[in-house]
C-alpha atoms as a PDB file:
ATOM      1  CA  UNK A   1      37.240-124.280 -54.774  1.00  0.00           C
ATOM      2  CA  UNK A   2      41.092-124.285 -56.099  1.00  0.00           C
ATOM      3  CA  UNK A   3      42.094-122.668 -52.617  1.00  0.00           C
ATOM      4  CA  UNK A   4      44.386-125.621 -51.108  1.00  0.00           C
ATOM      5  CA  UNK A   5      47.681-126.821 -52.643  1.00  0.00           C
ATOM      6  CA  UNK A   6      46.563-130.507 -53.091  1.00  0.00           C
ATOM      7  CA  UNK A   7      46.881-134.036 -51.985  1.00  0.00           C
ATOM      8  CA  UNK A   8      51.075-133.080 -50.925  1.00  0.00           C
ATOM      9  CA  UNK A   9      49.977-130.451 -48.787  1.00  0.00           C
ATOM     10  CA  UNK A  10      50.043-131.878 -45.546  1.00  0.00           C
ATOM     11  CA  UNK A  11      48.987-128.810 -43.392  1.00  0.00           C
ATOM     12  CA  UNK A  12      50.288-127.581 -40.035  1.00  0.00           C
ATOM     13  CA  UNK A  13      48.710-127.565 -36.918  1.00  0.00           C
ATOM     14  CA  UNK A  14      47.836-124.048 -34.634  1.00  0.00           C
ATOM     15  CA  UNK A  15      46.848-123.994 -31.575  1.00  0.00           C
ATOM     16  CA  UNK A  16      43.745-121.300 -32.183  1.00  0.00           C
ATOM     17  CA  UNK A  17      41.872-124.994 -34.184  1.00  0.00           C
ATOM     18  CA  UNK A  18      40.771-127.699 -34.020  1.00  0.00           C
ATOM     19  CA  UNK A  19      41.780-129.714 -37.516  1.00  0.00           C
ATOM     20  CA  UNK A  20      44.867-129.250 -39.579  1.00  0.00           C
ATOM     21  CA  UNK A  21      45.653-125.957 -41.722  1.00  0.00           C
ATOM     22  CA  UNK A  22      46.847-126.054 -45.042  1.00  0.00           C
ATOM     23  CA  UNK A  23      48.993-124.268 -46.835  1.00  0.00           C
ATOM     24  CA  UNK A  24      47.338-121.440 -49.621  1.00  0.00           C
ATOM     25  CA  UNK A  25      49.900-120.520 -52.155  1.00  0.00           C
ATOM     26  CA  UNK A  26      48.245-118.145 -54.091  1.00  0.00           C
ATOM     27  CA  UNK A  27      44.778-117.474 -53.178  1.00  0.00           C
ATOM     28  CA  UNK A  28      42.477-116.493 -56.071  1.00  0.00           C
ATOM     29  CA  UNK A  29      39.713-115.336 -54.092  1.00  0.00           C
ATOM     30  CA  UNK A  30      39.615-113.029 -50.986  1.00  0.00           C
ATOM     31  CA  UNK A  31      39.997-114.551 -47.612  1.00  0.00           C
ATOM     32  CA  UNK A  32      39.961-112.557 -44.439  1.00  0.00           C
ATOM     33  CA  UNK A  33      42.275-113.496 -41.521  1.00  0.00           C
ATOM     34  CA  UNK A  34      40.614-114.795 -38.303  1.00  0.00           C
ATOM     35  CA  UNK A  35      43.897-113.366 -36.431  1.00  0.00           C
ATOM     36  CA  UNK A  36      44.244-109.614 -37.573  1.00  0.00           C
ATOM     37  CA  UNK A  37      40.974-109.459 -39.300  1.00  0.00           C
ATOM     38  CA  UNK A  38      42.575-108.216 -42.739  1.00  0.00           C
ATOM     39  CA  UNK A  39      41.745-109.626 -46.175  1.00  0.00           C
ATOM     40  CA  UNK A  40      44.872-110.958 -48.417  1.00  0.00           C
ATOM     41  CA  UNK A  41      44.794-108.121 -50.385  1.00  0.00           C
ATOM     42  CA  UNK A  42      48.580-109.138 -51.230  1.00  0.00           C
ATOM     43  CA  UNK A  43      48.092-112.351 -52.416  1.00  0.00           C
ATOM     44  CA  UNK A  44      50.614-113.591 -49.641  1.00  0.00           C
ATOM     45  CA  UNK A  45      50.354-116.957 -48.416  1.00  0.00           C
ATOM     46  CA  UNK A  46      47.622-118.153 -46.153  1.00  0.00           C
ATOM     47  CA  UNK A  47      46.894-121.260 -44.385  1.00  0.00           C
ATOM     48  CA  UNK A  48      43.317-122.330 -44.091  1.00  0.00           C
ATOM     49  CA  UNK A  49      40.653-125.222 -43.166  1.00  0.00           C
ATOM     50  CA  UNK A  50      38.256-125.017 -46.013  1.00  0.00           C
ATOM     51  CA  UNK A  51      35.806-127.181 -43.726  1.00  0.00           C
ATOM     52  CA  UNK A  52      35.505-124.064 -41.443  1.00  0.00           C
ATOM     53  CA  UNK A  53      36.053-121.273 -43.607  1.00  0.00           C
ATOM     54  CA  UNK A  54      38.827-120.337 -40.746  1.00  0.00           C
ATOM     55  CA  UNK A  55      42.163-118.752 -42.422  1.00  0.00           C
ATOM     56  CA  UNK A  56      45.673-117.647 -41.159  1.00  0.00           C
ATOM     57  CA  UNK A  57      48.045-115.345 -42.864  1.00  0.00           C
ATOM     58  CA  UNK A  58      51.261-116.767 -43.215  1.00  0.00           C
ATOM     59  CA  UNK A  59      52.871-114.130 -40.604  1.00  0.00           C
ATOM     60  CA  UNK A  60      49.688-114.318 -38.306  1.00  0.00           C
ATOM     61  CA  UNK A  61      50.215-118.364 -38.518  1.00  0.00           C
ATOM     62  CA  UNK A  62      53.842-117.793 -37.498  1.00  0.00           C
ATOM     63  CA  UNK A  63      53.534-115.298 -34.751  1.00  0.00           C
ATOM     64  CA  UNK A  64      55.364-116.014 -31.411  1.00  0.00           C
ATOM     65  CA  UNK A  65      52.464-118.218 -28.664  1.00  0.00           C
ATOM     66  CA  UNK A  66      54.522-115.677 -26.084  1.00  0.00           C
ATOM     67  CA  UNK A  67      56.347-112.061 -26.450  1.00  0.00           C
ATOM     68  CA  UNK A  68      58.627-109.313 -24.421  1.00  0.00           C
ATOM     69  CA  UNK A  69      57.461-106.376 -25.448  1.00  0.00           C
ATOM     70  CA  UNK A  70      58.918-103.328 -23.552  1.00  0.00           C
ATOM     71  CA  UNK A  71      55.398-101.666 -23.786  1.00  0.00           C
ATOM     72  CA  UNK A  72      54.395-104.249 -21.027  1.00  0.00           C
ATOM     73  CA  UNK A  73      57.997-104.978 -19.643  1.00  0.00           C
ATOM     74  CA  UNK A  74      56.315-106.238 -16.142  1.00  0.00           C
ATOM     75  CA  UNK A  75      55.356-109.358 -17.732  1.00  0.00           C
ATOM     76  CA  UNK A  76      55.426-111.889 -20.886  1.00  0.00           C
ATOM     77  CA  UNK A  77      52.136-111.089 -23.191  1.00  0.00           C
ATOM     78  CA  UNK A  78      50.456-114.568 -23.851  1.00  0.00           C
ATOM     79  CA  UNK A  79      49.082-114.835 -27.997  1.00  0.00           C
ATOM     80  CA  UNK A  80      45.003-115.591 -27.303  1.00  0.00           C
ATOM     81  CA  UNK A  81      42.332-116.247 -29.560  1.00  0.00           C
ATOM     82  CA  UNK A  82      38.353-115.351 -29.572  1.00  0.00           C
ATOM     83  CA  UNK A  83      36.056-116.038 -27.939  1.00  0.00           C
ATOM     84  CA  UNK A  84      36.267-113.177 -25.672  1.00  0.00           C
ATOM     85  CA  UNK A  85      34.303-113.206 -22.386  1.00  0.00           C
ATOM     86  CA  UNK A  86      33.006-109.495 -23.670  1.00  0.00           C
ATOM     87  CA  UNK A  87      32.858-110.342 -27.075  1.00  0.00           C
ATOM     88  CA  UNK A  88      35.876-108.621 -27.946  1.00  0.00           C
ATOM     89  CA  UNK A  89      38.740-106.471 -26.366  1.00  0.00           C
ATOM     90  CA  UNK A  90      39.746-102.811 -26.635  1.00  0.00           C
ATOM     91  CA  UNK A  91      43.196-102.731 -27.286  1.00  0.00           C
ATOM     92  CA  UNK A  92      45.356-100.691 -25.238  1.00  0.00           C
ATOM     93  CA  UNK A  93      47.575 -99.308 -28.261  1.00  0.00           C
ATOM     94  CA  UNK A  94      45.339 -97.684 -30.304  1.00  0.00           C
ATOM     95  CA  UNK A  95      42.324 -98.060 -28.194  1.00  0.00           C
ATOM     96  CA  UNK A  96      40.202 -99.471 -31.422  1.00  0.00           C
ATOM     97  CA  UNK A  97      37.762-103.061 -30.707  1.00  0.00           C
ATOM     98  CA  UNK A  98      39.137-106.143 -31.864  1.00  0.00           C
ATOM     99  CA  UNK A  99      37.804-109.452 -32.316  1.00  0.00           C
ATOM    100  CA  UNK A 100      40.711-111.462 -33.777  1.00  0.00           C
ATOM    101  CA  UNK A 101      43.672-112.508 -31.898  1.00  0.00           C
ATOM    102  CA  UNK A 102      45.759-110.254 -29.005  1.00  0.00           C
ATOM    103  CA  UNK A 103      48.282-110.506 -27.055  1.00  0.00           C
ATOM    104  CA  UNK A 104      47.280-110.519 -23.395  1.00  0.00           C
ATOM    105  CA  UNK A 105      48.271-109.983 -20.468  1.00  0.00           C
ATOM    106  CA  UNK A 106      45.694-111.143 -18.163  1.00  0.00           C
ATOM    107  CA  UNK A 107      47.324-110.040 -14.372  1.00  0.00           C
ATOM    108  CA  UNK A 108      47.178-106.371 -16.179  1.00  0.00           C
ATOM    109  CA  UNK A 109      44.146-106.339 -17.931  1.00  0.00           C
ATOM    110  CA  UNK A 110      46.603-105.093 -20.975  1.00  0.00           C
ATOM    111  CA  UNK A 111      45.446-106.508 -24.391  1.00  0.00           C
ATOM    112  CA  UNK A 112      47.157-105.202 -27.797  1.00  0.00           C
ATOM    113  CA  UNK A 113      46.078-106.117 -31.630  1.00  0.00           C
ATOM    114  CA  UNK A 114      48.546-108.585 -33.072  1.00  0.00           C
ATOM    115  CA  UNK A 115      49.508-106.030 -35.681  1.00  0.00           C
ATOM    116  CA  UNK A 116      50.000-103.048 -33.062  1.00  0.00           C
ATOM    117  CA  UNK A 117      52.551-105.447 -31.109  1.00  0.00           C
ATOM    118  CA  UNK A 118      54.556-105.462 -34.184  1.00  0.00           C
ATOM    119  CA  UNK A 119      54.696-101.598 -35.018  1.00  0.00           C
ATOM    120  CA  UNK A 120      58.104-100.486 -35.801  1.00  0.00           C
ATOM    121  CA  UNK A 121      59.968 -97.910 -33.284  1.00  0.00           C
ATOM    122  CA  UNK A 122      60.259 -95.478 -35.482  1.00  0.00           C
ATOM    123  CA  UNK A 123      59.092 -94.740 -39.011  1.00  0.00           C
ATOM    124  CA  UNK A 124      59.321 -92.040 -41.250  1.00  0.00           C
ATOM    125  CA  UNK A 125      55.842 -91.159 -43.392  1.00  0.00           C
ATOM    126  CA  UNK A 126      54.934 -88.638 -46.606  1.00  0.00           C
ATOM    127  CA  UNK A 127      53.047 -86.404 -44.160  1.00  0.00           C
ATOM    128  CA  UNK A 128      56.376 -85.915 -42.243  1.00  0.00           C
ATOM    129  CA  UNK A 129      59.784 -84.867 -42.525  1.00  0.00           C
ATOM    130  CA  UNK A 130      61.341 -86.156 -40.211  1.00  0.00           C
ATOM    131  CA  UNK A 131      61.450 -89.648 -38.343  1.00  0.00           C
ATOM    132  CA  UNK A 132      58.574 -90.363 -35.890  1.00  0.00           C
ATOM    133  CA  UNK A 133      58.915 -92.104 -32.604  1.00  0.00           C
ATOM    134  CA  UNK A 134      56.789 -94.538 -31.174  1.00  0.00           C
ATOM    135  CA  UNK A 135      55.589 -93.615 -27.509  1.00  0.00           C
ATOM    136  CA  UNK A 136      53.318 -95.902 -25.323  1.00  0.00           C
ATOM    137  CA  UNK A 137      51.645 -93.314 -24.337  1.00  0.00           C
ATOM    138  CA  UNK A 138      51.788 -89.339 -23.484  1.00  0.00           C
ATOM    139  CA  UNK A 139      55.659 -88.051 -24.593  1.00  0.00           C
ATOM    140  CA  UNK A 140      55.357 -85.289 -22.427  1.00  0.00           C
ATOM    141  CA  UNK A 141      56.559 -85.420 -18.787  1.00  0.00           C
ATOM    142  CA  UNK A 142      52.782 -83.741 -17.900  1.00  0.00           C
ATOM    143  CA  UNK A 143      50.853 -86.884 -18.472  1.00  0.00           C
ATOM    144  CA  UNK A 144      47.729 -85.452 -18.492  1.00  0.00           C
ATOM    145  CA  UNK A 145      48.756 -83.115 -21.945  1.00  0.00           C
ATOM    146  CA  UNK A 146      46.594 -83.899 -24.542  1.00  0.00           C
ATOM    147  CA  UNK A 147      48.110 -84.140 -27.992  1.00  0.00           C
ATOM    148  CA  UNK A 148      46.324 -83.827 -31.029  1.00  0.00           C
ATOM    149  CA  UNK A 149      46.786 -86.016 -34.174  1.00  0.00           C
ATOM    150  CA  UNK A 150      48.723 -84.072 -37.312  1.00  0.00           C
ATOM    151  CA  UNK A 151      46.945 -86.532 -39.809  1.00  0.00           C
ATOM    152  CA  UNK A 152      43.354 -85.953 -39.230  1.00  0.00           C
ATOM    153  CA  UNK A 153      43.187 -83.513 -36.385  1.00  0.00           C
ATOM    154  CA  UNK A 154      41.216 -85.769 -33.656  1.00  0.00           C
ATOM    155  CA  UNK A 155      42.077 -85.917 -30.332  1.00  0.00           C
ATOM    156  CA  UNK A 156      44.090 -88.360 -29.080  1.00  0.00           C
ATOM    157  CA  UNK A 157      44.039 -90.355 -26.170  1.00  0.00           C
ATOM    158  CA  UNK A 158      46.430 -90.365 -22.977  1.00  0.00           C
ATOM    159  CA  UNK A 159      46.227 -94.240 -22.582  1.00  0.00           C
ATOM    160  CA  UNK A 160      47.135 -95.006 -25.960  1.00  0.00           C
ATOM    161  CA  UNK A 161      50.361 -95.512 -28.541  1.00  0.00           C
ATOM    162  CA  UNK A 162      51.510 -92.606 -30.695  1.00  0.00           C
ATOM    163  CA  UNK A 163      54.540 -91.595 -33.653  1.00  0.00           C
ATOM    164  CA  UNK A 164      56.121 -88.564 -32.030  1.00  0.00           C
ATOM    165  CA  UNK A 165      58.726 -85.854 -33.495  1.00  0.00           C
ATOM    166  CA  UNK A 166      59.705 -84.011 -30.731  1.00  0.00           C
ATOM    167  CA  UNK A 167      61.144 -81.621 -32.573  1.00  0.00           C
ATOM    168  CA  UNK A 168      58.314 -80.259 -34.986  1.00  0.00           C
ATOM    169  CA  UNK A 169      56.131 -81.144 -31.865  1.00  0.00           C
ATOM    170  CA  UNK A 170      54.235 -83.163 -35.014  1.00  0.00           C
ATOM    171  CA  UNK A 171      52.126 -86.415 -33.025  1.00  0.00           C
ATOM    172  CA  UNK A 172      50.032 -89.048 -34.899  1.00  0.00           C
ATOM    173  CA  UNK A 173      47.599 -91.823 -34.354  1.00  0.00           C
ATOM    174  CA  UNK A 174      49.444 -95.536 -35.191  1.00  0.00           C
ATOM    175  CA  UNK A 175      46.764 -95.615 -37.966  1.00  0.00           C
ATOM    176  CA  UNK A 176      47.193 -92.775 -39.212  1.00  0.00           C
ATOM    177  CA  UNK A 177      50.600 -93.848 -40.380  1.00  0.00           C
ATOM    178  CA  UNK A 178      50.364 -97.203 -40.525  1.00  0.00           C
ATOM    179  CA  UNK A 179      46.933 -97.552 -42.607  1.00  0.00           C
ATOM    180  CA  UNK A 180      47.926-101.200 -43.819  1.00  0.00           C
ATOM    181  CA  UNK A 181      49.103-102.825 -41.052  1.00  0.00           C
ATOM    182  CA  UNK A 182      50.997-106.287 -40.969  1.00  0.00           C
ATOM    183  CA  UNK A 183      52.145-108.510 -38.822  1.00  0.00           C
ATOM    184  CA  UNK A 184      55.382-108.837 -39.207  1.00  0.00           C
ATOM    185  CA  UNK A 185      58.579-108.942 -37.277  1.00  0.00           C
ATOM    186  CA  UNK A 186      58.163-108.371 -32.998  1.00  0.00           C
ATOM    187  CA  UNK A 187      60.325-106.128 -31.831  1.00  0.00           C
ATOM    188  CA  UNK A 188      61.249-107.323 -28.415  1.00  0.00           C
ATOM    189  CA  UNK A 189      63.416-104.111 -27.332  1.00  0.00           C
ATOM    190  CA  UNK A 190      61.907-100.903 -28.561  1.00  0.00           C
ATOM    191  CA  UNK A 191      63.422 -97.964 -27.097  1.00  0.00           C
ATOM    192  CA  UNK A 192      61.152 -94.333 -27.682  1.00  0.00           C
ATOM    193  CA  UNK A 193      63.284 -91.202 -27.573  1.00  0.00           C
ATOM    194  CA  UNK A 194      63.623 -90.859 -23.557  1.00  0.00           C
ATOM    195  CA  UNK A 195      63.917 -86.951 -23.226  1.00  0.00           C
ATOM    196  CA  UNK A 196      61.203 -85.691 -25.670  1.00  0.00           C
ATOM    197  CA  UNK A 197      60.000 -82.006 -26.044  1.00  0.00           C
ATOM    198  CA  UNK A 198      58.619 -81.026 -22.133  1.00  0.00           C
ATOM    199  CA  UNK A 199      56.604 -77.915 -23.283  1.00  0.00           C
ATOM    200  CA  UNK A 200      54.598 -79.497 -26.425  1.00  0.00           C
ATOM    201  CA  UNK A 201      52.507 -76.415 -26.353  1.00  0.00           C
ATOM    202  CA  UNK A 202      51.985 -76.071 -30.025  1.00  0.00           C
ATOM    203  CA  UNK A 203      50.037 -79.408 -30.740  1.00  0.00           C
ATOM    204  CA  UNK A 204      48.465 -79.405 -27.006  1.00  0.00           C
ATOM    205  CA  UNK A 205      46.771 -75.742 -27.723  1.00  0.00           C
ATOM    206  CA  UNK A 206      46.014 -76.789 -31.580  1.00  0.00           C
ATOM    207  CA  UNK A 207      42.211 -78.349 -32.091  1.00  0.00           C
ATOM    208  CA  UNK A 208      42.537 -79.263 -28.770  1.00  0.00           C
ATOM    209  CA  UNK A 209      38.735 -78.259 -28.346  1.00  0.00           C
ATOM    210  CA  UNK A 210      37.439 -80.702 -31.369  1.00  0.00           C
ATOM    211  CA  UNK A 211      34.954 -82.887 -29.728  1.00  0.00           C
ATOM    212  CA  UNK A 212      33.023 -86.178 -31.082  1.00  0.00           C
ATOM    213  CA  UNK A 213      30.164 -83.887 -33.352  1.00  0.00           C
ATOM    214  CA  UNK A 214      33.620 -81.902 -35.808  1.00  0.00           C
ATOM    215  CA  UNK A 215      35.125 -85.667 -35.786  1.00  0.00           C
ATOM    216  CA  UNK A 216      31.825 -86.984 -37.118  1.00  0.00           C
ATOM    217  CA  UNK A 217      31.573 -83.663 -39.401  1.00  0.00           C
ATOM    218  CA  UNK A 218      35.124 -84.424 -40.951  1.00  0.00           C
ATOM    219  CA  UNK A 219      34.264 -88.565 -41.312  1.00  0.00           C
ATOM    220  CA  UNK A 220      30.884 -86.954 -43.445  1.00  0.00           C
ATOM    221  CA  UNK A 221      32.871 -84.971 -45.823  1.00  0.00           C
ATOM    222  CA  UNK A 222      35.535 -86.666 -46.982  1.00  0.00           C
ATOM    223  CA  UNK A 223      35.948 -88.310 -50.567  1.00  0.00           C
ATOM    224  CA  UNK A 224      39.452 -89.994 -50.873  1.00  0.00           C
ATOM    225  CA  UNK A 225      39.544 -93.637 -50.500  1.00  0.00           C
ATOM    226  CA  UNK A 226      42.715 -93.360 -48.425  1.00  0.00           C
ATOM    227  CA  UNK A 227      41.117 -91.061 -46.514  1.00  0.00           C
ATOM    228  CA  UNK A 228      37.921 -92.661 -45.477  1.00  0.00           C
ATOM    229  CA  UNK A 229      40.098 -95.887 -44.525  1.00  0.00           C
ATOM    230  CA  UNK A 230      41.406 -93.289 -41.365  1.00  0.00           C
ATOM    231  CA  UNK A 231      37.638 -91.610 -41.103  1.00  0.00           C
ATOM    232  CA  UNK A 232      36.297 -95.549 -40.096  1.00  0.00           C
ATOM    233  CA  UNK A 233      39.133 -96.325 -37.736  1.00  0.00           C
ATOM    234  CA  UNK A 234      38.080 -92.673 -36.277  1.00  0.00           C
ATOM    235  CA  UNK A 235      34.506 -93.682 -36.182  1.00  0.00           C
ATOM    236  CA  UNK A 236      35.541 -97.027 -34.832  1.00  0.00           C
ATOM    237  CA  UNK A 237      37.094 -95.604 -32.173  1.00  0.00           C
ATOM    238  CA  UNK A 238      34.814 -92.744 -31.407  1.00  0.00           C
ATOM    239  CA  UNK A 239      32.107 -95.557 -30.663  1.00  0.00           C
ATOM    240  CA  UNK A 240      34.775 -97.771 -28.510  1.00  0.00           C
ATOM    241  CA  UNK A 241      35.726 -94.748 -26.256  1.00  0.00           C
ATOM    242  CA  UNK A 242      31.676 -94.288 -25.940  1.00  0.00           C
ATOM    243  CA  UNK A 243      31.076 -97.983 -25.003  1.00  0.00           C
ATOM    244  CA  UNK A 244      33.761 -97.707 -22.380  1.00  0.00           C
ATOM    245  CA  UNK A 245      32.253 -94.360 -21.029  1.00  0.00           C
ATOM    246  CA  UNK A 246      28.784 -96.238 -20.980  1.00  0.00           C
ATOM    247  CA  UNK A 247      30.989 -99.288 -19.085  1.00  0.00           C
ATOM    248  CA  UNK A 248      32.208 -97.254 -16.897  1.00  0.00           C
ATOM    249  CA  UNK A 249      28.801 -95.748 -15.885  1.00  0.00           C
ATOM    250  CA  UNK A 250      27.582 -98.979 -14.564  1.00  0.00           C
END
């Protein structure tokens, strides 16, 4: 199928299979990761067993078995692969499903994509002036605030990750800024602004009211391509809050 580099392409091992991986140079067909469950749309290196139709990006290949990340700083997180007791996790940054790989900490019950443990502290974005922070969780010293996302107006929730500008009072979704994410480098020492705004009235009072039916509405009528990327992680996690509710019922 021209996707492996040949007879000198001795492959690497991973841990998440069972026979050798080999090296993809440059794929010429599309190949979805079994880690972070996104196509090489890049035409970046993968590594793959042909035999299984099982395929690594490069990064996802290389990501660290164990990580410090000071969203969790009570305890290493531990790389796992699927399958998943449930059939997949909900992970705790940006409360979407996943069925690839997380990292885990299993004393906590505290699972995060692969590509959410490698968001970057702060990042600046077209819909934005100014730089936004990354919080794990509710910036305001009220924890039970709710903050509304500037990008596509749904509410957001308490438990999960957001870009912050205290300033402008201006909050987003990770997705909403990060609509392509890699895995890339892991930050190990991330360090949110500590005093943000305490009276983040402005987003708190705006759309606060939206519920499920005007997020469906909004999914319904929009055209862009960029924009119906966000309305299916919306939808996605719309339908993950309401399997938890249903979970939680039992």
């Amino acid at each position: 199928m021209g996707r492996l580099n040949g007879g000198t392409n001795a492959g690497k091992q991973h841990f998440s299979h069972d026979h050798i991986l080999k090296l993809i140079a440059n794929p010429t067909e599309t190949l979805t990761c079994n880690a972070c469950e996104k196509p090489n749309n890049t035409n970046k290196p993968f590594y793959g067993c042909n035999t299984c139709q099982y395929f690594l990006h490069e990064n996802c290949f290389n990501a660290p078995r164990f990580l410090n990340h000071s969203s969790h700083p009570s305890h290493p997180l531990t790389l796992h692969h699927p399958p998943y007791a449930g059939g997949y996790y909900i992970c705790n940054a940006c409360g979407s499903d996943g069925n690839g790989f997380c990292y885990n900490c299993a004393a906590c019950d505290f699972d995060i994509h692969l590509q959410c443990a490698s968001c970057p502290s702060s990042i600046l974005v077209d819909k934005h002036t100014h730089q936004l922070e990354l919080h794990f969780g509710s910036p305001d010293e009220d924890k039970d605030s709710k903050y509304v996302c500037d990008i596509c107006f749904v509410t957001m929730s308490n438990d999960n990750w957001l870009y912050y500008c205290a300033g402008c009072d201006f909050a987003s979704h990770l997705y909403c800024v990060i609509t392509s994410p890699e895995v890339g480098v892991f930050p190990k020492q991330q360090h949110p602004n500590p005093n943000p705004n305490p009276n983040p009235s402005q987003n708190s009072n705006s759309n606060s009211n939206l519920n499920p039916n005007a997020a469906v509405e909004m999914i319904n009528s929009v055209n862009d391509d960029h924009d119906r990327l966000i309305a299916a992680q919306i939808r996605a996690q719309i339908e993950a809050r309401g399997r938890r509710a249903a979970l939680d019922l039992i």
